[in-house]
Protein backbone atom coordinates (compact mmCIF):
# COMPACT_ATOMS: atom_id res chain seq x y z
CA UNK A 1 -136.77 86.64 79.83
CA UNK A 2 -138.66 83.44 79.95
CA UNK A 3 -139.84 83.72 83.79
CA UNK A 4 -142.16 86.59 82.72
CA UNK A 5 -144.47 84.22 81.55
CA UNK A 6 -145.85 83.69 84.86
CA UNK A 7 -146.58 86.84 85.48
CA UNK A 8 -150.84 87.42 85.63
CA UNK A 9 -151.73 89.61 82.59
CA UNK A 10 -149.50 87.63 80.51
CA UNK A 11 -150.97 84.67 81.98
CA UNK A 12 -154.85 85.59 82.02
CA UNK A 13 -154.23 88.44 78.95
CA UNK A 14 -158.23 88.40 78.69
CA UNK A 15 -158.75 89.77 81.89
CA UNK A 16 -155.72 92.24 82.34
CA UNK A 17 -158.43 95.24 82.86
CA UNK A 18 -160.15 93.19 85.42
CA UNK A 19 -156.51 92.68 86.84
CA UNK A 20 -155.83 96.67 86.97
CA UNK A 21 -159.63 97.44 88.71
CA UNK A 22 -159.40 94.31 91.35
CA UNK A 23 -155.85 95.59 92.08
CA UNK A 24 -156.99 98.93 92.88
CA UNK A 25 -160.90 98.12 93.95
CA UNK A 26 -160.45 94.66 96.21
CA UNK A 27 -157.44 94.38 99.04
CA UNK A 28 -157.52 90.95 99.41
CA UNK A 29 -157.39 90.61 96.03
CA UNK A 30 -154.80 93.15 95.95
CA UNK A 31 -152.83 91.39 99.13
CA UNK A 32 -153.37 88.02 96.97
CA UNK A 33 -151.57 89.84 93.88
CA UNK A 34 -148.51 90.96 95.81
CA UNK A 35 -147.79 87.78 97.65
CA UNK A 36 -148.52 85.98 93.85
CA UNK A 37 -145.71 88.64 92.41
CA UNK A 38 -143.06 88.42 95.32
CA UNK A 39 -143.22 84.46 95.36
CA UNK A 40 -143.23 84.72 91.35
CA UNK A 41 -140.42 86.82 91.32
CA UNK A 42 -138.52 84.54 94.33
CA UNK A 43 -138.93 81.44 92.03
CA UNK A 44 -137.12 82.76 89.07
CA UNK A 45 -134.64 84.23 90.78
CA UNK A 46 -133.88 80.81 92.07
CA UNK A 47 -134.14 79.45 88.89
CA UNK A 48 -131.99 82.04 87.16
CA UNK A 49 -129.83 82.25 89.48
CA UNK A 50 -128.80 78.43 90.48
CA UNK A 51 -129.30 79.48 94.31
CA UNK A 52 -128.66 76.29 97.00
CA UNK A 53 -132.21 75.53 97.84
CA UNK A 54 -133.36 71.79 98.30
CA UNK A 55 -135.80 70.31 95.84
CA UNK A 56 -138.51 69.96 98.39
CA UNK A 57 -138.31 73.67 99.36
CA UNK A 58 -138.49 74.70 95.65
CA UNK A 59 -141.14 72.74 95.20
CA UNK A 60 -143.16 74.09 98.05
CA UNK A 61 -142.39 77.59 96.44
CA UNK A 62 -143.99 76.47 93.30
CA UNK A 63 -146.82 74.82 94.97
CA UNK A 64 -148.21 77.90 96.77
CA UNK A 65 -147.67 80.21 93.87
CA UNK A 66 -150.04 77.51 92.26
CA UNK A 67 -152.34 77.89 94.78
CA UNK A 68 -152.61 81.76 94.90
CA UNK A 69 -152.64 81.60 91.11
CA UNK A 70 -156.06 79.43 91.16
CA UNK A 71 -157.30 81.23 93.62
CA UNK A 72 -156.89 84.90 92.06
CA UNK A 73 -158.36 83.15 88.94
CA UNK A 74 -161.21 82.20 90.69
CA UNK A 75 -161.90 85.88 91.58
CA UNK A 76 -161.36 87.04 88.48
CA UNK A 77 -163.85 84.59 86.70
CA UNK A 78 -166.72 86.02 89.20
């Protein structure tokens, strides 16, 4: 399935042990993950599934899972 791309060890394959320890060491890293994976998941089902949402809410979708994207990246470069 294509939308797996997106998710963050397939993304960032270089850090997927860092992934597992911040996961399990750091809540608001953890909290950061799970809202990253829900809204990931949300967009594709959209996607996959044609469902009636406007272009400006999809896009909003997309934007924030941007944003908590860069900003787990950011903790896992420290």
């Amino acid at each position: 399935m294509s939308h797996v791309a997106h998710e963050l060890a397939e993304e960032f394959p270089e850090f997927k042990q860092k992934i597992h320890d911040l996961k399990t060491g750091n809540a608001h890293f953890a909290r950061l993950f799970d809202e990253y994976h829900d809204l990931n998941r949300e967009v594709h089902r959209i996607e996959a599934a044609g469902v009636n949402v406007s272009d400006e809410q999809f896009e909003n979708l997309k934007l924030v899972r941007l944003r908590l994207k860069d900003e787990l990246y950011e903790m896992l470069k420290e």
